[in-house]
C-alpha atoms as a PDB file:
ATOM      1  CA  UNK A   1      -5.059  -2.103 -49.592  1.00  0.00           C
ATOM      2  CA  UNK A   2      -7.813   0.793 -49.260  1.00  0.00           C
ATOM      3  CA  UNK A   3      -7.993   3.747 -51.542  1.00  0.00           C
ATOM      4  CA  UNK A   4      -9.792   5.844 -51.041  1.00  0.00           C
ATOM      5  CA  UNK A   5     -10.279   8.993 -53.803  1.00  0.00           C
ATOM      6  CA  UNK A   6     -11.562  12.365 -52.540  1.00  0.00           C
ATOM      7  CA  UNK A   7     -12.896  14.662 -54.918  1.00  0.00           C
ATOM      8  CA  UNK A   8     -14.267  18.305 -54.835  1.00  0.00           C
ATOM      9  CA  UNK A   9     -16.818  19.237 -57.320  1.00  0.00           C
ATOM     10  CA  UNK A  10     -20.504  19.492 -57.201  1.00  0.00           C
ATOM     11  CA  UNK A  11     -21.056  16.529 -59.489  1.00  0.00           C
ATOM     12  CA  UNK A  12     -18.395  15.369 -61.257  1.00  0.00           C
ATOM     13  CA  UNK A  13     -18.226  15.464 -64.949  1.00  0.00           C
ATOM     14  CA  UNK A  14     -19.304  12.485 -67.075  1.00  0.00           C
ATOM     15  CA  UNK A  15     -15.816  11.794 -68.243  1.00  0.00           C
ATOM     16  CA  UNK A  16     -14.646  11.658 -64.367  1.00  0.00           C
ATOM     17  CA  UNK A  17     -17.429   9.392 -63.405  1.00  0.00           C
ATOM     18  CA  UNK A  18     -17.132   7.116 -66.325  1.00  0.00           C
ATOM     19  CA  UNK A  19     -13.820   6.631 -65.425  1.00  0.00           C
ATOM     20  CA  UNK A  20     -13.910   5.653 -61.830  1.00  0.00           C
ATOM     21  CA  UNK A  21     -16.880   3.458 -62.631  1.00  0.00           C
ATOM     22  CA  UNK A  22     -13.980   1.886 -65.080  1.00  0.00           C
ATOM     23  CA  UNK A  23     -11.468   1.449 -62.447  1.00  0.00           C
ATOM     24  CA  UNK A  24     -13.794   0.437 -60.056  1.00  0.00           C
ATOM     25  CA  UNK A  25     -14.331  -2.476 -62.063  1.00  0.00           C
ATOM     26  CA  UNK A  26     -10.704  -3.133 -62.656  1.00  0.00           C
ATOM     27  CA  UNK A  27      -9.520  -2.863 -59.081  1.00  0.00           C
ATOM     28  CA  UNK A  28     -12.197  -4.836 -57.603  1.00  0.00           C
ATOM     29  CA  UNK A  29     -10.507  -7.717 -55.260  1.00  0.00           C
ATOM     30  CA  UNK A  30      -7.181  -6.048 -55.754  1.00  0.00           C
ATOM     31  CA  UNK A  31      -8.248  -3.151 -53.428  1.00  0.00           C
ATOM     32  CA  UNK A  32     -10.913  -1.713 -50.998  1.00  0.00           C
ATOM     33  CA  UNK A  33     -11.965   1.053 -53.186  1.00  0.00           C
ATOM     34  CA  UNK A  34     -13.816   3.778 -51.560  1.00  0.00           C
ATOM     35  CA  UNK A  35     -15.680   7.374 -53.617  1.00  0.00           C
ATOM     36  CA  UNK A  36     -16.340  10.772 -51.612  1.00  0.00           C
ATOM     37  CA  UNK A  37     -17.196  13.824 -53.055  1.00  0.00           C
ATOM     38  CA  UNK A  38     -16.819  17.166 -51.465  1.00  0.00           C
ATOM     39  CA  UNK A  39     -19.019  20.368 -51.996  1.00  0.00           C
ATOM     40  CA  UNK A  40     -16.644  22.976 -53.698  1.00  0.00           C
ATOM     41  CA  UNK A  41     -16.450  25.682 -51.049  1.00  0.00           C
ATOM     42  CA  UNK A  42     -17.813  28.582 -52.938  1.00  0.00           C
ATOM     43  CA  UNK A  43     -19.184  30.864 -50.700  1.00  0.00           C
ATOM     44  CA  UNK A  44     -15.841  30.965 -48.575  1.00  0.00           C
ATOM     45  CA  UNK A  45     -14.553  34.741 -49.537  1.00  0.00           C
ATOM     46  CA  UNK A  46     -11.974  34.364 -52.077  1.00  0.00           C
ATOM     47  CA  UNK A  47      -9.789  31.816 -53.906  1.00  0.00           C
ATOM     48  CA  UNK A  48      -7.263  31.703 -51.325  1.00  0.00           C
ATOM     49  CA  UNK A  49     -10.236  31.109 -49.069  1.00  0.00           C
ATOM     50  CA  UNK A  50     -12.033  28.500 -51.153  1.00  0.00           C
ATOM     51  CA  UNK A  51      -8.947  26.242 -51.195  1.00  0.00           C
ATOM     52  CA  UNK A  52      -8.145  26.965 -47.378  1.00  0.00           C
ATOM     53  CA  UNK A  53     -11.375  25.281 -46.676  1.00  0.00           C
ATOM     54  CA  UNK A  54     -11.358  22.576 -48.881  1.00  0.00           C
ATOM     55  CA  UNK A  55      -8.435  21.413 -48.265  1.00  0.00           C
ATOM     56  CA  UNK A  56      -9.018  21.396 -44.454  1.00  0.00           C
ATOM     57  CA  UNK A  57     -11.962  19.775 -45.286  1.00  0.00           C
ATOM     58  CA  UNK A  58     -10.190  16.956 -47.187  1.00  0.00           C
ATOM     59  CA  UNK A  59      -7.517  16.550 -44.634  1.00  0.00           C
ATOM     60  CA  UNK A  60     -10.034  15.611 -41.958  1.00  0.00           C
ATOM     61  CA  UNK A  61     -11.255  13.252 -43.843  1.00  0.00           C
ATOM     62  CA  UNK A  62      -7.686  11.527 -44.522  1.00  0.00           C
ATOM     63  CA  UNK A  63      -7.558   8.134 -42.464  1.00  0.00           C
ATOM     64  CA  UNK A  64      -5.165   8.372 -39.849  1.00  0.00           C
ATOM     65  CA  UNK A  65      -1.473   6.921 -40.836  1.00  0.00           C
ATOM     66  CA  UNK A  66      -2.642   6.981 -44.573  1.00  0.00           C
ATOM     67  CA  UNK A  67      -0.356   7.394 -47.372  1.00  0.00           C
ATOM     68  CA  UNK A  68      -1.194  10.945 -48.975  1.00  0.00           C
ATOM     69  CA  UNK A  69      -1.159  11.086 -52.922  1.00  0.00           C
ATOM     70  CA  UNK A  70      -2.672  14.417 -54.485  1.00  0.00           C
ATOM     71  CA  UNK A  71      -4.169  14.292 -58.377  1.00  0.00           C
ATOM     72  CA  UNK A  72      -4.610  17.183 -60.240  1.00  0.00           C
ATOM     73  CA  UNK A  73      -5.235  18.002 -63.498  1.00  0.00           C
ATOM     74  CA  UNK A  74      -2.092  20.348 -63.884  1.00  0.00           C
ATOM     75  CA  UNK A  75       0.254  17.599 -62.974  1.00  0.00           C
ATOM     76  CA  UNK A  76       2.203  15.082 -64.501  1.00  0.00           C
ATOM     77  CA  UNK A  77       0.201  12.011 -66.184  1.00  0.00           C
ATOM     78  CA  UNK A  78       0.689   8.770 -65.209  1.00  0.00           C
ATOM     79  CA  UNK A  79       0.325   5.514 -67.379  1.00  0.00           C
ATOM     80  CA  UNK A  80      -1.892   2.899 -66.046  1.00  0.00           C
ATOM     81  CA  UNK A  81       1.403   0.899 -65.877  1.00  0.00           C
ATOM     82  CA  UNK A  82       3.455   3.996 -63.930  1.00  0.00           C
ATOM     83  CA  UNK A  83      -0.206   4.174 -61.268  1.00  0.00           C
ATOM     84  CA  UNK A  84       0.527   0.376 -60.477  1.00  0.00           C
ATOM     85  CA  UNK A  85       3.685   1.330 -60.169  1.00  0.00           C
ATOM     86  CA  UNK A  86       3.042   4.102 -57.556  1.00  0.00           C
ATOM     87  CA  UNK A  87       0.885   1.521 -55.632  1.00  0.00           C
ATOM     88  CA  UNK A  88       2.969  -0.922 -55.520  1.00  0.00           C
ATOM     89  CA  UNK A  89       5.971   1.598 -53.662  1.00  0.00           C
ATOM     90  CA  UNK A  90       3.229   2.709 -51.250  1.00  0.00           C
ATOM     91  CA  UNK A  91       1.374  -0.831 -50.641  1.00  0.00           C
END
Protein backbone atom coordinates (compact mmCIF):
# COMPACT_ATOMS: atom_id res chain seq x y z
CA UNK A 1 0.00 0.00 0.00
CA UNK A 2 1.22 3.78 -0.58
CA UNK A 3 0.79 6.50 1.94
CA UNK A 4 1.43 9.16 1.31
CA UNK A 5 1.32 12.18 4.25
CA UNK A 6 0.82 15.80 3.14
CA UNK A 7 1.69 18.40 5.43
CA UNK A 8 1.46 22.29 5.48
CA UNK A 9 3.97 24.13 7.43
CA UNK A 10 7.10 25.88 6.53
CA UNK A 11 9.33 23.36 8.27
CA UNK A 12 7.87 21.18 10.43
CA UNK A 13 8.61 21.12 14.05
CA UNK A 14 11.26 18.81 15.52
CA UNK A 15 8.74 16.73 17.34
CA UNK A 16 6.79 16.20 13.83
CA UNK A 17 9.90 15.29 12.01
CA UNK A 18 11.26 13.04 14.63
CA UNK A 19 8.29 11.25 14.43
CA UNK A 20 7.86 10.47 10.82
CA UNK A 21 11.55 9.67 10.67
CA UNK A 22 10.21 7.00 13.50
CA UNK A 23 7.50 5.62 11.45
CA UNK A 24 9.36 5.70 8.50
CA UNK A 25 11.48 3.22 9.98
CA UNK A 26 8.67 1.12 11.28
CA UNK A 27 6.62 0.95 8.11
CA UNK A 28 9.40 0.28 5.85
CA UNK A 29 8.44 -3.00 3.61
CA UNK A 30 4.97 -2.85 5.02
CA UNK A 31 4.19 0.28 2.88
CA UNK A 32 5.38 2.73 0.11
CA UNK A 33 5.77 5.64 2.33
CA UNK A 34 5.94 8.91 0.67
CA UNK A 35 6.69 12.92 2.68
CA UNK A 36 5.44 16.32 1.00
CA UNK A 37 5.36 19.43 2.57
CA UNK A 38 3.32 22.36 1.51
CA UNK A 39 4.14 26.17 1.92
CA UNK A 40 1.44 27.54 4.41
CA UNK A 41 -0.45 29.98 2.21
CA UNK A 42 0.09 33.15 4.08
CA UNK A 43 -0.15 35.83 1.89
CA UNK A 44 -3.68 34.60 0.58
CA UNK A 45 -6.06 37.49 2.25
CA UNK A 46 -7.56 36.05 5.23
CA UNK A 47 -8.04 32.79 7.18
CA UNK A 48 -10.88 31.70 5.23
CA UNK A 49 -8.58 32.42 2.31
CA UNK A 50 -5.44 30.74 3.62
CA UNK A 51 -7.28 27.41 4.08
CA UNK A 52 -9.23 27.82 0.64
CA UNK A 53 -5.88 27.62 -0.95
CA UNK A 54 -4.28 25.10 0.87
CA UNK A 55 -6.57 22.86 0.78
CA UNK A 56 -7.00 23.15 -3.04
CA UNK A 57 -3.55 22.86 -3.08
CA UNK A 58 -3.54 19.53 -1.19
CA UNK A 59 -6.38 18.11 -3.12
CA UNK A 60 -4.46 18.34 -6.37
CA UNK A 61 -1.98 16.65 -5.10
CA UNK A 62 -4.29 13.60 -3.86
CA UNK A 63 -3.59 10.50 -6.23
CA UNK A 64 -6.45 9.78 -8.20
CA UNK A 65 -8.91 6.93 -6.61
CA UNK A 66 -6.96 7.39 -3.24
CA UNK A 67 -8.44 6.78 0.02
CA UNK A 68 -8.69 10.33 1.81
CA UNK A 69 -7.79 10.37 5.66
CA UNK A 70 -7.37 14.00 7.23
CA UNK A 71 -5.02 14.42 10.66
CA UNK A 72 -5.30 17.20 12.71
CA UNK A 73 -4.25 18.15 15.82
CA UNK A 74 -7.85 18.99 17.17
CA UNK A 75 -9.08 15.54 16.48
CA UNK A 76 -9.44 12.42 18.09
CA UNK A 77 -6.04 10.40 18.91
CA UNK A 78 -5.44 7.27 17.68
CA UNK A 79 -3.30 4.40 19.31
CA UNK A 80 -0.65 2.95 17.22
CA UNK A 81 -2.82 -0.22 17.55
CA UNK A 82 -6.34 1.80 16.49
CA UNK A 83 -3.83 3.52 13.12
CA UNK A 84 -3.19 -0.23 12.07
CA UNK A 85 -6.44 -0.65 12.58
CA UNK A 86 -7.61 2.19 10.24
CA UNK A 87 -5.17 0.76 7.59
CA UNK A 88 -6.08 -2.32 7.65
CA UNK A 89 -10.20 -1.22 6.82
CA UNK A 90 -8.81 0.96 4.01
CA UNK A 91 -5.93 -1.49 2.59
Amino acid sequence: MRLHLFCVARRPPAWAAEAATDYLKRLTGAFDFRCRDFAPQANAGGVAQQRERESSLLLKAVPRGAQLVVLDERGSGWSTRELAARLDEIG
